[in-house]
C-alpha atoms as a PDB file:
ATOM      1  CA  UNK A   1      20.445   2.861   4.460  1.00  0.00           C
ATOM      2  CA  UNK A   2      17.338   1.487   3.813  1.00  0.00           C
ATOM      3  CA  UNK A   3      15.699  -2.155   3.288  1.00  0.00           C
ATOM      4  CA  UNK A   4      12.931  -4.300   1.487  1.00  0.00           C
ATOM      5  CA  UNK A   5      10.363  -7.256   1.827  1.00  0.00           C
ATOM      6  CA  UNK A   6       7.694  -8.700  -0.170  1.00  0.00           C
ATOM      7  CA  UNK A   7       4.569  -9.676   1.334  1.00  0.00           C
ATOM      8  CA  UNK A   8       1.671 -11.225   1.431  1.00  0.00           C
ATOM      9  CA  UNK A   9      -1.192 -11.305   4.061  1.00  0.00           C
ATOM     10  CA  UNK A  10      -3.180 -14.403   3.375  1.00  0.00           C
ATOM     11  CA  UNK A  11      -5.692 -13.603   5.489  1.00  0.00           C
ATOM     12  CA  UNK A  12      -5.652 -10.516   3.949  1.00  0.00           C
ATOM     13  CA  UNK A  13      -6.392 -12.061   0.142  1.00  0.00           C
ATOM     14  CA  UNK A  14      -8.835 -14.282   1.535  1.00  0.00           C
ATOM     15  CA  UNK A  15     -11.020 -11.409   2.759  1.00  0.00           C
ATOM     16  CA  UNK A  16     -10.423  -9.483   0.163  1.00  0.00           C
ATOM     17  CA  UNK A  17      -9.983 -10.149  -3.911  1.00  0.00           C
ATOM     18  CA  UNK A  18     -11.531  -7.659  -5.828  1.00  0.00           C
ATOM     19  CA  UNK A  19      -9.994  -5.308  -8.389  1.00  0.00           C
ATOM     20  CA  UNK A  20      -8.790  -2.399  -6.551  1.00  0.00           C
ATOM     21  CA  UNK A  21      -9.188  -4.158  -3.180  1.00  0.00           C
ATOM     22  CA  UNK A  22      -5.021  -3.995  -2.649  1.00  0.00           C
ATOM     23  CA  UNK A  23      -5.981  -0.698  -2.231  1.00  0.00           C
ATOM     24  CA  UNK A  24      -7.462  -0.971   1.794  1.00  0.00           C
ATOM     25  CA  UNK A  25      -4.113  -2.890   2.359  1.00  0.00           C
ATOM     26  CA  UNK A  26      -1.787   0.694   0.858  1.00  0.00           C
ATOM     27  CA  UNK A  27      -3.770   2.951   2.757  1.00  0.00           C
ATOM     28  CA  UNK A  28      -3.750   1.200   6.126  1.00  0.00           C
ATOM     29  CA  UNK A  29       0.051   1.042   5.529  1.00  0.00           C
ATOM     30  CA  UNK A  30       0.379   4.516   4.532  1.00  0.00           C
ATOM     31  CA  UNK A  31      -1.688   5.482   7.328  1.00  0.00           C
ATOM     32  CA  UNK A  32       0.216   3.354  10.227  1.00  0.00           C
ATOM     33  CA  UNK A  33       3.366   2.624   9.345  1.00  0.00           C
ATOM     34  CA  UNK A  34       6.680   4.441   8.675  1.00  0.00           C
ATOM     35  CA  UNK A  35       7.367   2.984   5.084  1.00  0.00           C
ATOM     36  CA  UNK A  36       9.296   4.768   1.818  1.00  0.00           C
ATOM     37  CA  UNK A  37       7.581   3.113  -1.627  1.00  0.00           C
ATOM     38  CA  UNK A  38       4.918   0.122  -1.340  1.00  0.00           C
ATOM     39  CA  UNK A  39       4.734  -1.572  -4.910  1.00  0.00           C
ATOM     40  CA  UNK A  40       2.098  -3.791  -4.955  1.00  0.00           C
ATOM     41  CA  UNK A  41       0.971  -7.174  -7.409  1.00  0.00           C
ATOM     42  CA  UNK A  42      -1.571  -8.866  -8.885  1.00  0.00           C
ATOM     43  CA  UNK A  43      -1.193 -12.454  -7.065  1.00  0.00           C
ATOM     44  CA  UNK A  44      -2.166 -12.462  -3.892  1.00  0.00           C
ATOM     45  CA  UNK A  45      -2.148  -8.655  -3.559  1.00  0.00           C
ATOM     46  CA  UNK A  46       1.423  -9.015  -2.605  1.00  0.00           C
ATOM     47  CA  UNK A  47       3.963  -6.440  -2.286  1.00  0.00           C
ATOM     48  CA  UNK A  48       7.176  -4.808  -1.672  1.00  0.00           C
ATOM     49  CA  UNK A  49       7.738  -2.457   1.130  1.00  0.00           C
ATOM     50  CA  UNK A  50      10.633  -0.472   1.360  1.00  0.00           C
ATOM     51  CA  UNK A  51      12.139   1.207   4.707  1.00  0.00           C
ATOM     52  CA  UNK A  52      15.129   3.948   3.759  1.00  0.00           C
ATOM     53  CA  UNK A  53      16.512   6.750   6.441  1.00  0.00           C
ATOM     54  CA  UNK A  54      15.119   9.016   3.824  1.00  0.00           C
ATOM     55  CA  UNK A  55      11.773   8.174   3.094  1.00  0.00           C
ATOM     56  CA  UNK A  56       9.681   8.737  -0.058  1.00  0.00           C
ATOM     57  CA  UNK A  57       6.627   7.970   1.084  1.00  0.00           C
ATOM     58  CA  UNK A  58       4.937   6.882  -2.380  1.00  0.00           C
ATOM     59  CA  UNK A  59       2.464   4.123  -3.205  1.00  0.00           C
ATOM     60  CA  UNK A  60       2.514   2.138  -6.466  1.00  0.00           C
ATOM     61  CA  UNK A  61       0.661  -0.648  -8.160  1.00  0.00           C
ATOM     62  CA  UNK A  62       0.943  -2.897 -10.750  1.00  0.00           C
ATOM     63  CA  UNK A  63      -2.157  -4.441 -10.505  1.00  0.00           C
ATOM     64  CA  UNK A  64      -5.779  -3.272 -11.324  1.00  0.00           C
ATOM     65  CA  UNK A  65      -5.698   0.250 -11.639  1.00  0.00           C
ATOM     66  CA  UNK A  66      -2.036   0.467 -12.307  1.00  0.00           C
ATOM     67  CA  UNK A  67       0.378   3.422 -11.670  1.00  0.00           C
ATOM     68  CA  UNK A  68       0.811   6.033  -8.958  1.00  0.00           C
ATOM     69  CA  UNK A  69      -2.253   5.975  -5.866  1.00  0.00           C
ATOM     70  CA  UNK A  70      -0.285   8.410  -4.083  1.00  0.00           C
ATOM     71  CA  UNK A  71       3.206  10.553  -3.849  1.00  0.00           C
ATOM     72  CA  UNK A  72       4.138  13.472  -1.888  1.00  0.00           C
ATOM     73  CA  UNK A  73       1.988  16.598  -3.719  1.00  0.00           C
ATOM     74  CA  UNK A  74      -0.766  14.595  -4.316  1.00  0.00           C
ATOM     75  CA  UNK A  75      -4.053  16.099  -2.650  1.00  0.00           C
ATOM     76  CA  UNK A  76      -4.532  12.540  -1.425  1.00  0.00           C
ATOM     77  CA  UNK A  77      -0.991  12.057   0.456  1.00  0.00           C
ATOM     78  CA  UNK A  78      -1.698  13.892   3.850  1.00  0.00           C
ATOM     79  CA  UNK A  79      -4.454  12.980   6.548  1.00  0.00           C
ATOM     80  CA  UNK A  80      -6.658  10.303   7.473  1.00  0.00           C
ATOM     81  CA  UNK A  81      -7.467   7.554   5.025  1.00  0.00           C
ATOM     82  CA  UNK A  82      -9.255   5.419   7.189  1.00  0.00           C
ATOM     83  CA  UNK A  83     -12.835   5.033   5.564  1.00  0.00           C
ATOM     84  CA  UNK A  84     -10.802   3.552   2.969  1.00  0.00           C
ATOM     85  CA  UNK A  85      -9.601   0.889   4.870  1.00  0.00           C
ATOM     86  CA  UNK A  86     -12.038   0.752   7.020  1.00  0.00           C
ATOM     87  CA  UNK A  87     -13.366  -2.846   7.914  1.00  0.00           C
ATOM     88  CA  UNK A  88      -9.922  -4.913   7.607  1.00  0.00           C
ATOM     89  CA  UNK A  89      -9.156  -5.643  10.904  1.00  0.00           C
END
């Protein structure tokens, strides 16, 4: 079973719009909430999150820089990320 949803956060994109800045948005996510692949965009920074009973637990991006910011076996993947997204709240 699993599920999926695009999003955007316009408060979010209106904070934020530099190249790479989707990136505070992936980490927060990755560090909060239970998801299995975020895929995120160029407009708006949006993005699909996906929920599945088997998570992957793998963060994508086709938007400025493109390809794989993390996946389980990455040195990156495990512990705190929060000076990365420090400051969106």
């Amino acid at each position: 079973m699993g599920a999926t949803a695009c999003i955007v956060v316009s408060s979010f994109w209106d904070r934020f719009q530099a190249e790479g800045n989707w990136q505070k948005m992936a980490w927060w996510i990755h560090d909060h909430l239970p998801y299995s692949e975020l895929q995120f965009y160029p407009r708006y920074w949006a993005f699909n999150i996906t929920w599945s009973e088997k998570p992957i637990r793998r963060i994508d991006s086709f938007t400025k820089p493109t390809g794989c910011l993390t996946k389980p076996g990455m040195e990156n993947h495990v512990g705190s990320h929060e000076h990365l997204w420090a400051g969106i709240r």
